[in-house]
N, C-alpha and C. Protein backbone atom coordinates (compact mmCIF):
# COMPACT_ATOMS: atom_id res chain seq x y z
N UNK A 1 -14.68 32.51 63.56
CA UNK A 1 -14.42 32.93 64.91
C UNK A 1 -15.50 33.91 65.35
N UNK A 2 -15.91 33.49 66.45
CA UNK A 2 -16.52 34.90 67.25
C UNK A 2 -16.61 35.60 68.30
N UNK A 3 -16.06 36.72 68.23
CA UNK A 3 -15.12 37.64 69.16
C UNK A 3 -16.54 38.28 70.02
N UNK A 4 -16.32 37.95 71.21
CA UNK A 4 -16.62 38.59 72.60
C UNK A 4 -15.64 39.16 73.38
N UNK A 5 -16.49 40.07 74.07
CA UNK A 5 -15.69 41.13 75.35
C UNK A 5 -16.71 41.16 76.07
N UNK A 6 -16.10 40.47 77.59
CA UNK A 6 -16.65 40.10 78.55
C UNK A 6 -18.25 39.42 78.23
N UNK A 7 -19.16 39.43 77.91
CA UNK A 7 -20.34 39.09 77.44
C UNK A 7 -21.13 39.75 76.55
N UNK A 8 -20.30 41.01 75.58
CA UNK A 8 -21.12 41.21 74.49
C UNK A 8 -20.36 41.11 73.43
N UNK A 9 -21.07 40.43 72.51
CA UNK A 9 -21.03 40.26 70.92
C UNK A 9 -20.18 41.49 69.95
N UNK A 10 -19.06 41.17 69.58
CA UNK A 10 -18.46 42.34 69.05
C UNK A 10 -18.41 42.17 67.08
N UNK A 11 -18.40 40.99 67.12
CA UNK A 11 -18.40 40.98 65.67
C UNK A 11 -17.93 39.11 65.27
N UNK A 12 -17.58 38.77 63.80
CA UNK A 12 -16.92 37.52 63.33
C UNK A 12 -15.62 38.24 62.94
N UNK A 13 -14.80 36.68 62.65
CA UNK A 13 -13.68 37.11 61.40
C UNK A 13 -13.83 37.62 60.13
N UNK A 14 -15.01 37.15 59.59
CA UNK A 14 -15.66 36.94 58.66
C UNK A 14 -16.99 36.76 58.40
N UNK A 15 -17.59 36.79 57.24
CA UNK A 15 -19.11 36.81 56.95
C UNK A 15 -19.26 35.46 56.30
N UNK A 16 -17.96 34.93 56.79
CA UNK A 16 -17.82 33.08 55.99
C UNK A 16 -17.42 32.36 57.02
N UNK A 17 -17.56 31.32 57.14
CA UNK A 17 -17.15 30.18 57.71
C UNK A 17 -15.78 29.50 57.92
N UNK A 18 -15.17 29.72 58.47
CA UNK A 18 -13.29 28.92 58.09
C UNK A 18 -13.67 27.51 58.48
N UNK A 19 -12.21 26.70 57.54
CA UNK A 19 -12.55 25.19 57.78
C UNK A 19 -12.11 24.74 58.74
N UNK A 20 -11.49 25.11 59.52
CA UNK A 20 -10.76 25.01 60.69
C UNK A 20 -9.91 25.75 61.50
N UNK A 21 -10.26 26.06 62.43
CA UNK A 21 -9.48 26.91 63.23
C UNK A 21 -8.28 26.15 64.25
N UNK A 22 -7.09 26.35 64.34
CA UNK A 22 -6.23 25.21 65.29
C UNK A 22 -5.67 26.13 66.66
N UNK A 23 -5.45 27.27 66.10
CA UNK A 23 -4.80 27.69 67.59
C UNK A 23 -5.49 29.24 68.05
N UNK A 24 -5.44 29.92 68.87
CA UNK A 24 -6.04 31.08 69.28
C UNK A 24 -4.55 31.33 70.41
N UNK A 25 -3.36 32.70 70.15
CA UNK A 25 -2.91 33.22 71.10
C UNK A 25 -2.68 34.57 71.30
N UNK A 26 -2.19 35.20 72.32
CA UNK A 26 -2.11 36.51 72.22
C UNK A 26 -0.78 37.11 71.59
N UNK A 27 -1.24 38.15 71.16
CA UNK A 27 0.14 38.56 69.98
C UNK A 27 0.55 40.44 70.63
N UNK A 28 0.33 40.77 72.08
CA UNK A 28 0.49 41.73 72.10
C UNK A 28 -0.43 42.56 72.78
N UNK A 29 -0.22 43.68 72.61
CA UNK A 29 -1.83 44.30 73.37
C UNK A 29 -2.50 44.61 72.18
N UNK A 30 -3.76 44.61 73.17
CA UNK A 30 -4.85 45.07 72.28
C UNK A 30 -5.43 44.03 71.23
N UNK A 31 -4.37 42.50 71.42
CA UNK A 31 -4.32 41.78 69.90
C UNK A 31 -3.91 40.20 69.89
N UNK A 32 -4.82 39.31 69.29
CA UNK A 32 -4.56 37.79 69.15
C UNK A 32 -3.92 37.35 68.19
N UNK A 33 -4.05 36.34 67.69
CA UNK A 33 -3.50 36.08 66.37
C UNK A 33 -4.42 34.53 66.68
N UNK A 34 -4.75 34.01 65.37
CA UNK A 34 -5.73 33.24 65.30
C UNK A 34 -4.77 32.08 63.94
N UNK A 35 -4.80 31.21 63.99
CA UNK A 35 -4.16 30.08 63.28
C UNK A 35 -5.44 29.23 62.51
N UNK A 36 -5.18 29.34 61.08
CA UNK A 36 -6.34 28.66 60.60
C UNK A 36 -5.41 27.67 59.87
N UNK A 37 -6.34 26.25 59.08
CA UNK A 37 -6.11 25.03 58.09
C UNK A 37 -6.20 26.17 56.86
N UNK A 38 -5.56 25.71 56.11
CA UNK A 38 -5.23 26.32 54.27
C UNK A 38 -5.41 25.08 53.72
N UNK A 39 -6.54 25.12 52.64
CA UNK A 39 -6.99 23.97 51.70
C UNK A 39 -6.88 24.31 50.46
N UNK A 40 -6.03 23.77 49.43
CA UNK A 40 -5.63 23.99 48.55
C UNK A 40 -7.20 23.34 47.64
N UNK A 41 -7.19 23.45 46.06
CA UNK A 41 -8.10 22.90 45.57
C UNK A 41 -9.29 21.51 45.66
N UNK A 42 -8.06 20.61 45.65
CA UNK A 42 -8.66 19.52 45.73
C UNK A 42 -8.58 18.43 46.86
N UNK A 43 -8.46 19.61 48.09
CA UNK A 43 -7.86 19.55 49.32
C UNK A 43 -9.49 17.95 50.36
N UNK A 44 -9.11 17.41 50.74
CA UNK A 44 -10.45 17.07 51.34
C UNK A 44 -10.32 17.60 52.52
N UNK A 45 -11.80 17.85 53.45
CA UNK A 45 -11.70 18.15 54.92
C UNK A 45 -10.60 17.77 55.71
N UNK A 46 -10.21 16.52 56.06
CA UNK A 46 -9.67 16.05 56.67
C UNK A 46 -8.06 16.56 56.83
N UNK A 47 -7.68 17.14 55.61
CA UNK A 47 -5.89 16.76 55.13
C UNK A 47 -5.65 18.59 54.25
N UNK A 48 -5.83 19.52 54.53
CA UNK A 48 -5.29 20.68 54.06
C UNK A 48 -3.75 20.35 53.99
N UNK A 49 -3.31 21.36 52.58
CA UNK A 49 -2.11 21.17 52.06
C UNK A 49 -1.35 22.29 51.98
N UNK A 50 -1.85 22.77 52.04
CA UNK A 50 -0.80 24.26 51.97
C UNK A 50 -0.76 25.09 53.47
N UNK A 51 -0.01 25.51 53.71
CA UNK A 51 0.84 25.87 55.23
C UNK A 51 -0.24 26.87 55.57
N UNK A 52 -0.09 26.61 56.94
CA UNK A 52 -1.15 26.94 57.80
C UNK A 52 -0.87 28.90 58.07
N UNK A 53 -2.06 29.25 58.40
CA UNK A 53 -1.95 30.77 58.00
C UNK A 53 -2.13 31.58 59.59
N UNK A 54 -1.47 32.34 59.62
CA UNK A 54 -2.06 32.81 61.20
C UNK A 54 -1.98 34.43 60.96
N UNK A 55 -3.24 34.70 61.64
CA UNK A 55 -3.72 36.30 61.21
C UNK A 55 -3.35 36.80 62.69
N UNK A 56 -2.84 37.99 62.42
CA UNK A 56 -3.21 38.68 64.25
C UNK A 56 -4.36 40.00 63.93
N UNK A 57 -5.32 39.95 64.89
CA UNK A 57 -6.50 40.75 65.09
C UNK A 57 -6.47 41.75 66.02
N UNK A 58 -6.38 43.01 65.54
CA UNK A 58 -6.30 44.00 66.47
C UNK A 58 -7.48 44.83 67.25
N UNK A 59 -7.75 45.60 68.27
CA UNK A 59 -8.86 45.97 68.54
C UNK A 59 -8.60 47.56 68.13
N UNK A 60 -9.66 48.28 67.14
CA UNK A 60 -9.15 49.62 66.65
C UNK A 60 -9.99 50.45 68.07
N UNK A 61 -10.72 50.01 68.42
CA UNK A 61 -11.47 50.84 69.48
C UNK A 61 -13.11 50.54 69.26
N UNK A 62 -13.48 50.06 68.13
CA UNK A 62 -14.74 49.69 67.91
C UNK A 62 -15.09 48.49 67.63
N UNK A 63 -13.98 47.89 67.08
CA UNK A 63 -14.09 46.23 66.58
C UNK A 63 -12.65 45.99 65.94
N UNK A 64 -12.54 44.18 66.02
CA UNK A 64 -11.31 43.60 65.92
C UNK A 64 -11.50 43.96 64.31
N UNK A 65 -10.42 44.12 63.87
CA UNK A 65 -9.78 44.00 62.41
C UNK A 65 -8.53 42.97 62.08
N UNK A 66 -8.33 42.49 61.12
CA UNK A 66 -7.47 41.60 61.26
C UNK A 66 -6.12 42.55 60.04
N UNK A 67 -4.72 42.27 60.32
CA UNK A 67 -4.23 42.94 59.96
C UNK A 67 -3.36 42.35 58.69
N UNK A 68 -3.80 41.90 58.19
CA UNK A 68 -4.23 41.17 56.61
C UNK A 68 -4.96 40.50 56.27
N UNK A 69 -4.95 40.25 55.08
CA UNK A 69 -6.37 39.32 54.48
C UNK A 69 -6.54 38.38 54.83
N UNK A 70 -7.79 37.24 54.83
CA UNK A 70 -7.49 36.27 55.25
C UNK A 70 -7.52 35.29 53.86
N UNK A 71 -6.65 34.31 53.18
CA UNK A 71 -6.76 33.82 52.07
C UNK A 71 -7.87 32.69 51.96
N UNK A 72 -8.56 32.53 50.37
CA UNK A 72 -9.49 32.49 50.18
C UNK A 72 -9.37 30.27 50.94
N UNK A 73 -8.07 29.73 50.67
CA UNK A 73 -8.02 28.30 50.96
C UNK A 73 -8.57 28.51 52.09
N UNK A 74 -8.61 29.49 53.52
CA UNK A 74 -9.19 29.29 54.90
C UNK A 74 -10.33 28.86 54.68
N UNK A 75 -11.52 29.22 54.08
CA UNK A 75 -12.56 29.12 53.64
C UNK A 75 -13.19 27.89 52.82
N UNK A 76 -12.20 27.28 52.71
CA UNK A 76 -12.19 26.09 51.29
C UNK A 76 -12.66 26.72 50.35
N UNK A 77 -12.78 27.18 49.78
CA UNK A 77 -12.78 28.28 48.51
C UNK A 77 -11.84 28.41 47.31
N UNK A 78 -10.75 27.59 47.39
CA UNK A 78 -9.91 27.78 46.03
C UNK A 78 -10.33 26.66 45.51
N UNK A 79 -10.93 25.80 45.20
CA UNK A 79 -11.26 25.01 44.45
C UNK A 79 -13.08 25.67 43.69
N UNK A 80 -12.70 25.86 42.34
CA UNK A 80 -13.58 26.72 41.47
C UNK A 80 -15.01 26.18 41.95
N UNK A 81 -15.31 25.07 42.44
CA UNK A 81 -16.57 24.48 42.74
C UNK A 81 -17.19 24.69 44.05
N UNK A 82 -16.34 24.93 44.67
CA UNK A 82 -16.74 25.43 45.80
C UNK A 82 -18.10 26.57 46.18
N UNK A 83 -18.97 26.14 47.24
CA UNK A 83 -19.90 27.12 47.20
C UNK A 83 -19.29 27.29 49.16
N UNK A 84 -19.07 28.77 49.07
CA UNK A 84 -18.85 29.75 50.20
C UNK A 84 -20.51 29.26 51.06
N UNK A 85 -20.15 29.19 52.27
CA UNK A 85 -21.43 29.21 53.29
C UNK A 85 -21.19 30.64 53.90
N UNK A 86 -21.98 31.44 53.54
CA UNK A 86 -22.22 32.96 54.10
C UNK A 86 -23.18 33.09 54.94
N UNK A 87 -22.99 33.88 56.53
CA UNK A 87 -23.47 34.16 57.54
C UNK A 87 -24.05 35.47 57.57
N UNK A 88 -25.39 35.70 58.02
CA UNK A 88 -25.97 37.13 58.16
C UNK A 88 -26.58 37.19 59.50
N UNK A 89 -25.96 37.93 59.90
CA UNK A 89 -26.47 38.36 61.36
C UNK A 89 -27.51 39.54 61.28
N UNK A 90 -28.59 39.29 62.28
CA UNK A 90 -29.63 40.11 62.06
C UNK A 90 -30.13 40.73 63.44
C-alpha cells in the first residue's frame, strides 16, 4: 500500500510487497483498515488459504502505523523458499 495525503507521499505499509490487497475502508477517525490475501505455504498466487487479515492504520501525527503486525503469509513468505521482494525508497 501507499499512503498519500492530499498529494504528498507519507510512507508504505511496509518495506515488502503484499500479495494482494482486496479491500481498503474507513475504521474511524484518523484511521482505515486495509484487508489483505493470507498465503499459507504452499499456497499458489491465485488461491490463498488461510483467512483473510485486515489491519486498521492509524495516523500518530507523523505517519500511518498499523495497529498490529502484519503476518508474514501477507507477503507470501511462510513458505521457507520464499524470497521477500524488498522496497527502498530513496
Amino acid at each position: 500500500m501507499f499512503f498519500w495525503q492530499n498529494r504528498q507521499f507519507v510512507g508504505w505499509d511496509r518495506n515488502q510487497i503484499a500479495m494482494t490487497t482486496r479491500n481498503v475502508t474507513a475504521a474511524g477517525p484518523h484511521s482505515f483498515a486495509v484487508t489483505y490475501e493470507n498465503y499459507a505455504a504452499n499456497d499458489p498466487a491465485c488461491c490463498p488459504t488461510l483467512p483473510r487479515v485486515t489491519i486498521t492504520y492509524r495516523w500518530n501525527g507523523t505517519q500511518l502505523v498499523p495497529t498490529q503486525s502484519i503476518p508474514p503469509g501477507v507477503y507470501g513468505l511462510n513458505n521457507p523458499y520464499a524470497q521477500p521482494v524488498t522496497v527502498e525508497l530513496r
